[in-house]
Protein backbone atom coordinates (compact mmCIF):
# COMPACT_ATOMS: atom_id res chain seq x y z
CA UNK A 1 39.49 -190.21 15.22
CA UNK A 2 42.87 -190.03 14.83
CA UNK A 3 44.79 -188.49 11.36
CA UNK A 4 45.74 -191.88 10.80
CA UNK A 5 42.22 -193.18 10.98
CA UNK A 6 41.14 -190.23 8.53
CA UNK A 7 43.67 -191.27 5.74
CA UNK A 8 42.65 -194.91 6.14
CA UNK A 9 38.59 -194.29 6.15
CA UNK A 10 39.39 -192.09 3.40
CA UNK A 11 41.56 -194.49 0.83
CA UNK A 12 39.14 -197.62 1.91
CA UNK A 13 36.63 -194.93 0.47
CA UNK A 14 38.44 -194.05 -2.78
CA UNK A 15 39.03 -197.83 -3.32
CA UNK A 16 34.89 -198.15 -2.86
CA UNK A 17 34.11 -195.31 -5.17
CA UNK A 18 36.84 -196.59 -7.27
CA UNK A 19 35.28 -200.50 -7.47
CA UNK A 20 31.87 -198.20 -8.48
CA UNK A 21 33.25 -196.60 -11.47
CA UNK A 22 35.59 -198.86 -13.45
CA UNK A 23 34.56 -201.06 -15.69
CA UNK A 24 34.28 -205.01 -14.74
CA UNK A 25 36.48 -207.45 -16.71
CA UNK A 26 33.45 -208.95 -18.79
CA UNK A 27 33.67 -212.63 -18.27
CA UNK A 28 33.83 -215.33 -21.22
CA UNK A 29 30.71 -216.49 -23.14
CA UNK A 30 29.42 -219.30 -23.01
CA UNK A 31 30.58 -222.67 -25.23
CA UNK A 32 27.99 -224.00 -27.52
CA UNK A 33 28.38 -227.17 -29.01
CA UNK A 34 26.72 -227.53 -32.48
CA UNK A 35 24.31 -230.69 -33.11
CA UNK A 36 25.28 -231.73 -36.64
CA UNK A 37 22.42 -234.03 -36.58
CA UNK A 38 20.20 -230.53 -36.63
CA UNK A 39 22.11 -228.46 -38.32
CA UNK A 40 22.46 -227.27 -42.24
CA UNK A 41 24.87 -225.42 -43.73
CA UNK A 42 23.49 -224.21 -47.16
CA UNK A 43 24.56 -222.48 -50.41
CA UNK A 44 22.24 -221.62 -53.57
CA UNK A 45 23.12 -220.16 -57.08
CA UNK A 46 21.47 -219.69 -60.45
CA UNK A 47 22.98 -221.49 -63.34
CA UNK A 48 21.80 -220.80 -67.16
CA UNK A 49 19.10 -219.16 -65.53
CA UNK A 50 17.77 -222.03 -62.92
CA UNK A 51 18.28 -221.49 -59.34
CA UNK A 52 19.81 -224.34 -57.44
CA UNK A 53 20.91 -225.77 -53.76
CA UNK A 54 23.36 -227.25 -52.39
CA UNK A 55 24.65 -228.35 -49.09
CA UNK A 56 28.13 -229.04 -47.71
CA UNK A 57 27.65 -232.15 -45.66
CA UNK A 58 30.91 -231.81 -43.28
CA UNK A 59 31.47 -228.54 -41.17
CA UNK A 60 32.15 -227.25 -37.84
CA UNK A 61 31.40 -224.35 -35.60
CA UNK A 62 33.05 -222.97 -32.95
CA UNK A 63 30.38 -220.88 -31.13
CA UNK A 64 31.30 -218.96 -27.86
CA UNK A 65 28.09 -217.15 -27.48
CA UNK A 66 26.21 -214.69 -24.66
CA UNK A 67 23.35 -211.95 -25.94
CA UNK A 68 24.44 -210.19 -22.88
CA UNK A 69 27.78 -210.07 -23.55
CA UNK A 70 28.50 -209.68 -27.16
CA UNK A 71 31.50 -208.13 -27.00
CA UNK A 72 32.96 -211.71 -25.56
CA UNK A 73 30.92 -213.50 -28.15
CA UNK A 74 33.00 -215.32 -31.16
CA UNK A 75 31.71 -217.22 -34.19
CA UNK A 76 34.81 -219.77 -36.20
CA UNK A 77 32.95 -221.95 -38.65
CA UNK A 78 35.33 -223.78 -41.03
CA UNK A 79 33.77 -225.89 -44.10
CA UNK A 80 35.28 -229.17 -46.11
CA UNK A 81 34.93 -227.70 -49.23
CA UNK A 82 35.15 -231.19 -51.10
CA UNK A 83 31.63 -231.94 -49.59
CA UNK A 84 29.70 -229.81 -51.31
CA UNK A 85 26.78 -231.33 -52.78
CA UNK A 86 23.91 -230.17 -55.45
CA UNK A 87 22.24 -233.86 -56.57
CA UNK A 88 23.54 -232.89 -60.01
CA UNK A 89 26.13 -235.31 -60.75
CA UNK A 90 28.42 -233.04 -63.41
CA UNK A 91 28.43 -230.45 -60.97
CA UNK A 92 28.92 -232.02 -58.10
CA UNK A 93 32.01 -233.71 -59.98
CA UNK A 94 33.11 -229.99 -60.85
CA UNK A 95 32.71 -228.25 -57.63
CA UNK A 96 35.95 -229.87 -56.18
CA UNK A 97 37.59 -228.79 -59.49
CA UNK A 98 40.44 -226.40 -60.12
CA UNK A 99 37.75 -224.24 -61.66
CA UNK A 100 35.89 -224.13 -58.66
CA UNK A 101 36.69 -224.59 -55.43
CA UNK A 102 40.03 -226.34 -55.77
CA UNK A 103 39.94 -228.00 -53.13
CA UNK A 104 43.51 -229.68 -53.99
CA UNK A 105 45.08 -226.10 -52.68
CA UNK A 106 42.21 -225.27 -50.69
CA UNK A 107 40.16 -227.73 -48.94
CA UNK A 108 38.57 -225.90 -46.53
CA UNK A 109 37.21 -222.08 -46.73
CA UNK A 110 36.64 -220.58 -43.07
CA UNK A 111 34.51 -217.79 -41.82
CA UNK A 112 35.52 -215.69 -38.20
CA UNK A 113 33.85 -213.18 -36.85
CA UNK A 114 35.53 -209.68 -35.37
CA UNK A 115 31.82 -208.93 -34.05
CA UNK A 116 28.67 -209.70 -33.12
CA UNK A 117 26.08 -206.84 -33.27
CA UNK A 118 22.29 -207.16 -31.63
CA UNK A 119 19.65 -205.86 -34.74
CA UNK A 120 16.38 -206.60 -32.63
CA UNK A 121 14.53 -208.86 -30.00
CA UNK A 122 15.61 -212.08 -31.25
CA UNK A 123 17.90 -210.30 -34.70
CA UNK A 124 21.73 -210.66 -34.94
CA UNK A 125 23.96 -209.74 -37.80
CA UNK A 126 27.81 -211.34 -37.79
CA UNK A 127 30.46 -209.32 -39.17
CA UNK A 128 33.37 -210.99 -39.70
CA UNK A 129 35.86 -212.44 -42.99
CA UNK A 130 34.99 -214.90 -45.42
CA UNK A 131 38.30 -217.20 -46.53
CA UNK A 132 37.70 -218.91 -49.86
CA UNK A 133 39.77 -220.03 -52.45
CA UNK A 134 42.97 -218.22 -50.24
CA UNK A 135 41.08 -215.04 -50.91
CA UNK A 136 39.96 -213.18 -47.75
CA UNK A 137 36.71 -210.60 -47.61
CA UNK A 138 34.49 -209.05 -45.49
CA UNK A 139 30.98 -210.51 -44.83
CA UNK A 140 28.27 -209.68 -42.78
CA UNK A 141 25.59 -212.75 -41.88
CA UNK A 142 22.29 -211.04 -40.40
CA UNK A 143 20.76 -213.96 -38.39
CA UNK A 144 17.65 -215.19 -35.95
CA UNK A 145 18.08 -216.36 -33.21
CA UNK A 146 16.08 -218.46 -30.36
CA UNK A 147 17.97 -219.34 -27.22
CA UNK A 148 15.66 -222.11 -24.82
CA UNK A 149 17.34 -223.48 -21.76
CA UNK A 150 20.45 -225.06 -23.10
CA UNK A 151 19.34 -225.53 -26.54
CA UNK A 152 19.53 -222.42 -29.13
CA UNK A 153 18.57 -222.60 -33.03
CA UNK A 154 19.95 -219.72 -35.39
CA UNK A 155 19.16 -218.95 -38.77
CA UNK A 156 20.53 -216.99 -41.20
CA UNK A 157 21.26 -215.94 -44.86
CA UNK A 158 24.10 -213.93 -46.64
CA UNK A 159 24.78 -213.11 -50.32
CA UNK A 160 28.10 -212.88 -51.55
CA UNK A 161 30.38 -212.96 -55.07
CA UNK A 162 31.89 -215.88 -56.62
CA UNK A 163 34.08 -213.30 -58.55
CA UNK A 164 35.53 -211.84 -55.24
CA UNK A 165 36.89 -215.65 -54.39
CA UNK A 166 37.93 -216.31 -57.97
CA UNK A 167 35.33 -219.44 -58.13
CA UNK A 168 34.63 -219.99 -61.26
CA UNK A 169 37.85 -219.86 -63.70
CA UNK A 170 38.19 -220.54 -67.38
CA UNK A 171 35.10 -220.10 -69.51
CA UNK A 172 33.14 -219.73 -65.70
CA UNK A 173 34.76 -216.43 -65.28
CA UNK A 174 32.08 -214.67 -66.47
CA UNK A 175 28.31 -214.78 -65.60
CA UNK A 176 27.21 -216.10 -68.99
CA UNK A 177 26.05 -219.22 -67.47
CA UNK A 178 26.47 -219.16 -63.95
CA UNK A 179 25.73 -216.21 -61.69
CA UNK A 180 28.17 -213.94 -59.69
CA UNK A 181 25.80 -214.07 -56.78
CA UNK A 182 25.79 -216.49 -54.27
CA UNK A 183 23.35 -217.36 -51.60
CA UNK A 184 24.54 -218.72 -47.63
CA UNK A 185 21.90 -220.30 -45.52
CA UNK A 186 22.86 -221.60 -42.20
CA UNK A 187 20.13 -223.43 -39.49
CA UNK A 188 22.00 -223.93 -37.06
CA UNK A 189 21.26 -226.02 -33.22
CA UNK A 190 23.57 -226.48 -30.77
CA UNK A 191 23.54 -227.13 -26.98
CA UNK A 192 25.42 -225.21 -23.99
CA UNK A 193 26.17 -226.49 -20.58
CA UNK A 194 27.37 -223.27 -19.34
């Protein structure tokens, strides 16, 4: 074998070697489409001292989504505020209020995740920033999840602050008759054809 031959056998052996070692480019996750049809998007508080529900009845998710590569995975779900709904009439007619939500300078709050974190078998959490009310926070959303085929169904729950959003203004600033604590619930379907 001639020197020649050496030097080529041996860089077509560092590139080998080389291929071994580094890191592959991780490719994107896949697109999930949600079924609003199947899906809820939830919220619950306690006001002078009775729990409630509620439900915003337009939202959408953006879900790029792979258990096996979670580091490609992203989460944007953005919400109509001025949907929200309780089946209490004077609240419902307050929600979109300047008190509230005020949805006149706000209409839509907006939740993006910077990661997605595996917690167990079938366990997620999302960790990622809450928009509301032109106030941004942190918030983590631990969550289930069943992927089948195509199809996957997530659910999940998250307590937050009305006080960190500034919702609840005037004489709803304080607690006295609505809580600072807020409950999330999401159940969430949607379909891939990745």
């Amino acid at each position: 074998m001639s020197s020649f031959q050496r030097a080529a056998a041996r860089l077509a052996l560092s590139g080998l070697l080389l291929t071994a070692v580094m890191p592959v480019a991780s490719a994107d996750a896949a697109t999930w489409k949600l079924d609003s049809a199947k899906s809820k998007l939830g919220f619950s508080g306690t006001q002078t001292g009775t729990t409630f529900q509620g439900v915003f009845t337009r939202w959408n998710a953006e879900i790029e989504f792979d258990p096996d590569r979670l580091e490609a995975s992203k989460i944007v779900v953005t919400v109509d505020l001025a949907t929200a709904t309780t089946k209490d009439q004077q609240r419902d007619k307050a929600l979109p209020g300047n008190d509230w939500f005020d949805t006149g300078r706000f209409p839509t709050a907006k939740f993006e995740t910077r990661e997605i974190n595996r917690k167990g078998a079938d366990a997620y959490e999302a960790v990622g920033t809450l928009t509301l009310r032109g106030v941004a926070a942190p918030l983590t959303l631990p969550f289930t999840l069943e992927i089948d085929g195509t199809s996957a169904h997530a659910k999940g729950h998250a307590e937050l602050s009305r006080r960190t959003f500034g919702i609840g203004q005037g004489p709803w600033a304080t607690d006295q008759w609505v809580a600072f604590e807020v409950g999330v619930d999401i159940d969430v379907t949607a379909t891939t054809g990745n």
